[in-house]
N, C-alpha and C. Protein backbone atom coordinates (compact mmCIF):
# COMPACT_ATOMS: atom_id res chain seq x y z
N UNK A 1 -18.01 2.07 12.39
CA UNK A 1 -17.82 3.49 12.59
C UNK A 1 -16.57 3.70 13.45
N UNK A 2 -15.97 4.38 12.86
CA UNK A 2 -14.30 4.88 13.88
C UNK A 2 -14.92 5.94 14.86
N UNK A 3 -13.61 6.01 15.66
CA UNK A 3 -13.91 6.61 16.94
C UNK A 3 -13.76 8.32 16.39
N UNK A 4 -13.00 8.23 15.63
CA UNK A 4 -13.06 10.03 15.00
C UNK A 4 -14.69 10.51 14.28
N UNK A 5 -15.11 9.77 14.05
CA UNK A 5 -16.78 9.55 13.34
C UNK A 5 -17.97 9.22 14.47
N UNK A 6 -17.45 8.68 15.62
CA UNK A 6 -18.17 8.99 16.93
C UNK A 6 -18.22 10.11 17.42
N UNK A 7 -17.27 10.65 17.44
CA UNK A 7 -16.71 11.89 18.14
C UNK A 7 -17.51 13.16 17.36
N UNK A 8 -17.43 13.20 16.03
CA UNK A 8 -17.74 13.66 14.94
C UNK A 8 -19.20 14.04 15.66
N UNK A 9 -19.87 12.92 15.16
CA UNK A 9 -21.59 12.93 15.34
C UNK A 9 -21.96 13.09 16.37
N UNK A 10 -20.84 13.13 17.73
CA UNK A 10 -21.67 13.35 19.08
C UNK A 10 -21.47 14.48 18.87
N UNK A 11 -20.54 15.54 18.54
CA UNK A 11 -20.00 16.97 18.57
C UNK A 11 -21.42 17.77 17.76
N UNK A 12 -22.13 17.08 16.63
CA UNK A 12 -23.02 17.63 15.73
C UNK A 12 -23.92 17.16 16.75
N UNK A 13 -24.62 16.52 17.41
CA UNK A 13 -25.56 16.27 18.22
C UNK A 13 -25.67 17.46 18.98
N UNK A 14 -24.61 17.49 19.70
CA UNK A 14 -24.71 18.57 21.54
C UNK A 14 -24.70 20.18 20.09
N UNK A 15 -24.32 20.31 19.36
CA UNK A 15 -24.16 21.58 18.67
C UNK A 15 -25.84 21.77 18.03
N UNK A 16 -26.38 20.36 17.44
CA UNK A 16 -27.43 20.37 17.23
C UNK A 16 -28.38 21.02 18.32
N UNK A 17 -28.36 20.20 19.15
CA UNK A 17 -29.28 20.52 20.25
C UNK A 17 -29.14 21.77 20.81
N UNK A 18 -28.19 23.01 20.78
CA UNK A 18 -28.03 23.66 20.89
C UNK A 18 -27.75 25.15 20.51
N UNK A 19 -28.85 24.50 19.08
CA UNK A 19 -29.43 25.55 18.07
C UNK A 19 -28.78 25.98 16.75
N UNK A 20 -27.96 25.05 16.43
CA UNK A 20 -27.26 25.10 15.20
C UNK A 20 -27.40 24.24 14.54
N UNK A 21 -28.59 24.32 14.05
CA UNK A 21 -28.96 23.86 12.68
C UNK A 21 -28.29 23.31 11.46
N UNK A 22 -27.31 24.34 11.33
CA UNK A 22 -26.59 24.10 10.00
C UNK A 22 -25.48 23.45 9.86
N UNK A 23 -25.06 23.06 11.51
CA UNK A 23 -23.73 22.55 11.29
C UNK A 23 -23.64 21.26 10.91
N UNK A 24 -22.50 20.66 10.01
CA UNK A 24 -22.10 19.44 9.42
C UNK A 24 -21.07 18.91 9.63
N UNK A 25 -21.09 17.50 9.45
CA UNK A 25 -19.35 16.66 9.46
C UNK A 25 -17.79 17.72 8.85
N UNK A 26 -18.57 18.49 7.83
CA UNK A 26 -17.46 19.36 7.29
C UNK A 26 -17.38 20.71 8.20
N UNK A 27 -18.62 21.13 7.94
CA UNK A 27 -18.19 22.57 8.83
C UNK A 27 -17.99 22.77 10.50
N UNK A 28 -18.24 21.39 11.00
CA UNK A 28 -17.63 21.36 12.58
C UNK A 28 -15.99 22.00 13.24
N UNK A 29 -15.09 21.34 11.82
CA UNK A 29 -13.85 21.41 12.02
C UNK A 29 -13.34 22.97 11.57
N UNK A 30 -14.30 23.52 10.90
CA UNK A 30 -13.37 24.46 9.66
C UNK A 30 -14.11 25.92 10.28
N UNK A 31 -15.44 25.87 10.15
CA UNK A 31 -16.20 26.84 10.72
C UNK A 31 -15.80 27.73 12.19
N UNK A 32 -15.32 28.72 12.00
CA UNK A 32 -15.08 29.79 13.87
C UNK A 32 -16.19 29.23 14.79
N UNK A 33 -17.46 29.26 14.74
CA UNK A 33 -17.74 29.15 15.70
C UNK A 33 -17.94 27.56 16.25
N UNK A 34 -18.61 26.43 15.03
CA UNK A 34 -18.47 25.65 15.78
C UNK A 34 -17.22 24.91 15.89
N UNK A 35 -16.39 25.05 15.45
CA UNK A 35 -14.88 24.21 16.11
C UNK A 35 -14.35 24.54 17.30
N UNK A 36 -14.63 25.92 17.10
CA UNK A 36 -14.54 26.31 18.90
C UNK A 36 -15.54 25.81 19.93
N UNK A 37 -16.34 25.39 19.69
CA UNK A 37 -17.34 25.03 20.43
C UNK A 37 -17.10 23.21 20.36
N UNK A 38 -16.55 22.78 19.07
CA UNK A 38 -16.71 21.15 19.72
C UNK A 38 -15.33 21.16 19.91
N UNK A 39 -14.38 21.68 19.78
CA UNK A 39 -12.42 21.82 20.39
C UNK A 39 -13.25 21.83 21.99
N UNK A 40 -13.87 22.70 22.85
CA UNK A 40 -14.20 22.86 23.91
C UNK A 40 -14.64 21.44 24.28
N UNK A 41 -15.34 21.16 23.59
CA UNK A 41 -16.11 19.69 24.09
C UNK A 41 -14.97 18.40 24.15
N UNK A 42 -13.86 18.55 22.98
CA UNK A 42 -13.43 17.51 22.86
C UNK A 42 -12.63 17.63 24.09
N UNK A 43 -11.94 19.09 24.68
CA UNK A 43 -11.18 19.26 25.54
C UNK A 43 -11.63 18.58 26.62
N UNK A 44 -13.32 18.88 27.20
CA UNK A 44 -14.00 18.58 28.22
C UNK A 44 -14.42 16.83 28.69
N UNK A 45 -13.59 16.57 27.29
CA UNK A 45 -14.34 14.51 27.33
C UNK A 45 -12.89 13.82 26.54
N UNK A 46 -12.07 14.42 26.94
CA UNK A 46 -10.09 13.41 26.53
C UNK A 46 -10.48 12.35 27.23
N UNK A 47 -11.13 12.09 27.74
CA UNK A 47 -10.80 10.69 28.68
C UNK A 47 -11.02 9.31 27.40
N UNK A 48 -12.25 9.52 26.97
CA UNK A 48 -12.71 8.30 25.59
C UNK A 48 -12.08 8.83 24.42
N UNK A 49 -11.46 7.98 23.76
CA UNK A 49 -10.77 8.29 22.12
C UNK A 49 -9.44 9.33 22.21
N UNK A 50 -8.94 8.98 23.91
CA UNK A 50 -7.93 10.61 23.23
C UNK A 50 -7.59 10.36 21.99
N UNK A 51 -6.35 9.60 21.71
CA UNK A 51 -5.68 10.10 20.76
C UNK A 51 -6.45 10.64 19.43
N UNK A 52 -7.65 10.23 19.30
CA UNK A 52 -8.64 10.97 18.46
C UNK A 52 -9.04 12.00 18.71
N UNK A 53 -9.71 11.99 19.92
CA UNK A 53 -10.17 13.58 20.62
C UNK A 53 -9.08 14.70 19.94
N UNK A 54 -7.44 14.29 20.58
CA UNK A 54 -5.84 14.94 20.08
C UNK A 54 -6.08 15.40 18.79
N UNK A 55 -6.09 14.12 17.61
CA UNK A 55 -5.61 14.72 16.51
C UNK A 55 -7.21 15.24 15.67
N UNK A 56 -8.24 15.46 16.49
CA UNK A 56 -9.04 16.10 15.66
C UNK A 56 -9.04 17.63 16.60
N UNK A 57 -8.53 18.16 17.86
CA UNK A 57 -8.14 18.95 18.42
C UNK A 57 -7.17 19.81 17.36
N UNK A 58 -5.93 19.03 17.08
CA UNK A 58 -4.72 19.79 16.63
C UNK A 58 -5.60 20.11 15.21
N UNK A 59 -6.57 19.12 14.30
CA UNK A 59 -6.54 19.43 12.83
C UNK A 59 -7.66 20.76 13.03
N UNK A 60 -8.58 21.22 13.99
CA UNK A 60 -9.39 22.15 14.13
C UNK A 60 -8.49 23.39 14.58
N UNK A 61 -7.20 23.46 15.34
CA UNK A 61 -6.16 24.57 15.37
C UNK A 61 -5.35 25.11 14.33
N UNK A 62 -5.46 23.57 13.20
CA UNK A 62 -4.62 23.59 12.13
C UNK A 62 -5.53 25.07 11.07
N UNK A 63 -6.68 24.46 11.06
CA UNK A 63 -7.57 25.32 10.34
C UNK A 63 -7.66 26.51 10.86
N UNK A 64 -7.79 27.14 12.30
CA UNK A 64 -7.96 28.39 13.04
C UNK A 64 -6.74 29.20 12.30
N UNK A 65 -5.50 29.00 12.37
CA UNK A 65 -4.16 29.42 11.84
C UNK A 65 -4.36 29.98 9.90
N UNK A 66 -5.27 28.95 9.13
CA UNK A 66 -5.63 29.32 7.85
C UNK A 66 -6.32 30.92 7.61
């Protein structure tokens, strides 16, 4: 498992646990509310995987701009 696929499933975990049901590997990144919500998280935990944390940061801004 890559560190972008760690990151991934911990982001659907804490979103899980926190009453969102529906969210997925796809709609984490693309979806308003939760990309804003795991962009926050990834912001809050750069220390493990930056450069992953980074470029799944920039590809969830990439989508906000769509």
């Amino acid at each position: 498992m890559t560190i972008r696929e760690k990151l991934i499933n911990a982001g659907l975990r804490n979103l899980k646990e926190f009453g969102y049901p529906a969210v997925t590997s796809e709609n984490i990144l693309t979806d308003f509310i939760y990309s804003r919500m795991f962009k926050s998280m990834l912001e809050e935990h750069r220390g493990t995987g930056k450069v992953e944390a980074e470029l799944l940061i920039k590809e969830i801004e990439s989508n906000e701009t769509k």
